[in-house]
Protein backbone atom coordinates (compact mmCIF):
# COMPACT_ATOMS: atom_id res chain seq x y z
CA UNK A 1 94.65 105.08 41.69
CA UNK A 2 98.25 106.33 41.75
CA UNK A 3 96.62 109.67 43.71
CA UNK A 4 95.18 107.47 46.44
CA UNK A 5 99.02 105.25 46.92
CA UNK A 6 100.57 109.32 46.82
CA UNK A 7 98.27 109.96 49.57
CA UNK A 8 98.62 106.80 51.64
CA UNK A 9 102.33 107.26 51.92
CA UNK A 10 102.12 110.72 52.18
CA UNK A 11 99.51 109.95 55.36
CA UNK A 12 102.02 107.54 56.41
CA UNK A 13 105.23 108.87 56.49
CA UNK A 14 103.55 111.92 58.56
CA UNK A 15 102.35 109.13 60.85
CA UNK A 16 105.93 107.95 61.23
CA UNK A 17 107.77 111.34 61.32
CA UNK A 18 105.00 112.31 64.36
CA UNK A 19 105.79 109.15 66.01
CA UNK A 20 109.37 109.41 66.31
CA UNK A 21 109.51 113.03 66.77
CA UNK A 22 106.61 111.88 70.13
CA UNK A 23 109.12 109.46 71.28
CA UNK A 24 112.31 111.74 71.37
CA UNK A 25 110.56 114.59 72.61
CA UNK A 26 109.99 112.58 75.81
CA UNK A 27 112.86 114.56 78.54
CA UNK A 28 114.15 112.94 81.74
CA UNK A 29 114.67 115.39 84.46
CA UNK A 30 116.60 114.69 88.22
CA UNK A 31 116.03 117.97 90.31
CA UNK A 32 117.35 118.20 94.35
CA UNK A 33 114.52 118.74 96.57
CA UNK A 34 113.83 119.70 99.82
CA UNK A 35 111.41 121.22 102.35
CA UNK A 36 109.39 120.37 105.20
CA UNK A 37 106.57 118.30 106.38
CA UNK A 38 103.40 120.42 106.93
CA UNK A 39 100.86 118.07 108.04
CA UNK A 40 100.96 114.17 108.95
CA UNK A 41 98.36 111.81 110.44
CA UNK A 42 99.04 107.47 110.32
CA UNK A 43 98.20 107.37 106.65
CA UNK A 44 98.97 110.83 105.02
CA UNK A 45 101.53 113.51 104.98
CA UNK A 46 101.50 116.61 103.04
CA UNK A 47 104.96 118.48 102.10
CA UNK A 48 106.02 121.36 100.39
CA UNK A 49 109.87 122.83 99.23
CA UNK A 50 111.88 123.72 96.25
CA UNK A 51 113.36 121.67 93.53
CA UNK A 52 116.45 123.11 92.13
CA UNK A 53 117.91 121.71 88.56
CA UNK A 54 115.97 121.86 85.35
CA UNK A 55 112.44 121.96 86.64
CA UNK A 56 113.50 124.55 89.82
CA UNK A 57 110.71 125.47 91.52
CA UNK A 58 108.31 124.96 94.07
CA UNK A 59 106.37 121.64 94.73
CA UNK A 60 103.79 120.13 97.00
CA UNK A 61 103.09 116.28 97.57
CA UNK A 62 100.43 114.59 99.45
CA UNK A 63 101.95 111.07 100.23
CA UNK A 64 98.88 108.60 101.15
CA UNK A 65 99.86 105.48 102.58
CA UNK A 66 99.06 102.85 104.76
CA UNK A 67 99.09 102.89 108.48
CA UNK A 68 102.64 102.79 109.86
CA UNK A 69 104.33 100.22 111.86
CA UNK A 70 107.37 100.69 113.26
CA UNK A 71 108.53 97.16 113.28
CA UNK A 72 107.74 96.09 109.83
CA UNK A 73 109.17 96.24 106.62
CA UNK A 74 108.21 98.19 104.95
CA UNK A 75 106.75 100.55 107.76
CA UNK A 76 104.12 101.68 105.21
CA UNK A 77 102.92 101.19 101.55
CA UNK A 78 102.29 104.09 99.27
CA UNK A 79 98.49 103.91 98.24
CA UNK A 80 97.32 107.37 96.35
CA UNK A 81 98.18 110.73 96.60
CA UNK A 82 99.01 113.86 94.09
CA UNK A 83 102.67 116.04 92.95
CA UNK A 84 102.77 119.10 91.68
CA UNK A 85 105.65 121.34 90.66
CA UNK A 86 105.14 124.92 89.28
CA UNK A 87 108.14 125.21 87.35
CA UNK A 88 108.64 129.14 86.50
CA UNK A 89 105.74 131.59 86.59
CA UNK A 90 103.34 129.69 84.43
CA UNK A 91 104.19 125.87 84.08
CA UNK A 92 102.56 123.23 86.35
CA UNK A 93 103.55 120.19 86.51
CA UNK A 94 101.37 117.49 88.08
CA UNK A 95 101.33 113.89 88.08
CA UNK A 96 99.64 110.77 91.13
CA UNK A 97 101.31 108.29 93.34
CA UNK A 98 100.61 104.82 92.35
CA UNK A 99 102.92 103.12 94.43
CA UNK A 100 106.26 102.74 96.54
CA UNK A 101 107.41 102.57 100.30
CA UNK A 102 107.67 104.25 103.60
CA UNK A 103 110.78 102.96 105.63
CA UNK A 104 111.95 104.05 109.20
CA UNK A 105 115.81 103.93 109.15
CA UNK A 106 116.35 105.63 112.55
CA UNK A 107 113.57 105.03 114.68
CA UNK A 108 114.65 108.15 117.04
CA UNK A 109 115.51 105.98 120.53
CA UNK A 110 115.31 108.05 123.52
CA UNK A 111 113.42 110.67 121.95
CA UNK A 112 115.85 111.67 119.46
CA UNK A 113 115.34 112.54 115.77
CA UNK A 114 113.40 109.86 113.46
CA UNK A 115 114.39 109.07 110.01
CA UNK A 116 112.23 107.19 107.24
CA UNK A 117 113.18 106.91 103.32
CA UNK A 118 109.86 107.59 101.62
CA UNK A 119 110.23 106.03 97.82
CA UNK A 120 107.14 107.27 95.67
CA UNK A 121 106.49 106.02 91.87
CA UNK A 122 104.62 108.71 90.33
CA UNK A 123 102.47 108.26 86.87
CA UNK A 124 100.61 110.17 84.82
CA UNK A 125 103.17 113.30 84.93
CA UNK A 126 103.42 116.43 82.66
CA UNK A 127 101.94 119.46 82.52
CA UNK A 128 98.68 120.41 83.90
CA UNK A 129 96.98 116.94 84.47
CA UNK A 130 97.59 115.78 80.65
CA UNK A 131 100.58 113.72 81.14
CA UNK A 132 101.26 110.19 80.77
CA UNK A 133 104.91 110.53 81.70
CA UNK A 134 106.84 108.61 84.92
CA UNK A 135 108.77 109.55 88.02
CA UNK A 136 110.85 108.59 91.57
CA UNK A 137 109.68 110.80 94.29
CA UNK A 138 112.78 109.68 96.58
CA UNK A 139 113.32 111.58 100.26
CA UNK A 140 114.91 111.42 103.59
CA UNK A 141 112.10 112.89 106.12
CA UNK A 142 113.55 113.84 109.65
CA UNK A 143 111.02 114.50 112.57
CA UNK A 144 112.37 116.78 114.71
CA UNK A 145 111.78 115.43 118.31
CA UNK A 146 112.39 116.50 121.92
CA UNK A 147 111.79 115.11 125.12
CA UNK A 148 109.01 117.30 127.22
CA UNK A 149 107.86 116.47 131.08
CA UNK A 150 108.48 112.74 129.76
CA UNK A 151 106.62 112.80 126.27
CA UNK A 152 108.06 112.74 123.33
CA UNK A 153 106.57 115.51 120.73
CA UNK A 154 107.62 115.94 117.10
CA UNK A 155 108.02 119.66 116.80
CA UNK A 156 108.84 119.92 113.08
CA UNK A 157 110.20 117.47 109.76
CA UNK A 158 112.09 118.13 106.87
CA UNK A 159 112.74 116.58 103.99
CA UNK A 160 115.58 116.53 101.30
CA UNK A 161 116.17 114.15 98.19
CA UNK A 162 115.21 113.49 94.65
CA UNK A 163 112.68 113.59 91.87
CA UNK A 164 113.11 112.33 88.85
CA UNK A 165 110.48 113.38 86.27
CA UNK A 166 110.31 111.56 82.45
CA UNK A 167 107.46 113.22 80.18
């Protein structure tokens, strides 16, 4: 009897060790980003850059969202899409959109340059599709815009900000 009550708190003072050594291993991260908008149409754009900070590296993001209108608020919803970040030569870091906002904040008037803040929440992060960690996805995108034989024609878009990564 006394071996079975040895056991049992030996099986549960590993449980609670584990547990709290789980909880604090859990890091926050806030890298700069930046880079540029490779491909767009009304309810996705794709982008791709560098992080620099703890997690430097290179990232992609495919932002789904809900048509855009110009004259609400918020222009667009966030509805799906994926991150990833390979961190150093052999770490991936991947996690999904599950919500957040698109928001024109310059709407580019006589042609000029456009502006939008583009908020993502991102879930299920860590590495290599096993997470269950959070994040911000948080960016200024700029379309580049010029004036030609009286159209208007976005000829490139950047973006710069910040992600915030907790796994």
């Amino acid at each position: 009897m006394h071996r079975r009550q040895g056991l049992l708190i030996l099986a549960l003072a590993v449980f609670v060790l584990c547990s709290a050594e789980s909880a604090a291993a859990a890091q926050s991260y806030a890298d700069a980003i930046s880079g540029h908008e490779y491909f767009f149409t009304s309810t996705d754009g794709k982008f791709a850059g560098g992080a620099s900070g703890r997690l430097a590296g290179r990232w992609n993001a495919d932002v789904q969202h809900t048509p855009l209108c110009g004259s609400c608020t918020p222009t667009g919803m966030i509805t799906g899409g994926s991150f990833h970040l390979l961190h150093g030569v052999s770490t991936i870091i991947t996690g999904g959109f599950t919500g957040g906002s698109v928001q024109v904040t310059n709407p580019g008037a006589g042609c000029t340059n456009q502006t939008f803040a583009v908020k993502g929440v991102l879930g299920s992060v860590g590495p290599w599709y096993s997470g269950n960690g959070s994040g911000l996805f948080s960016v200024t995108l700029t379309h580049y815009r010029v004036s030609i034989l009286g159209s208007c024609i976005t000829y490139a878009a950047s973006v710069a900000g910040t992600l915030t990564l907790t796994y």
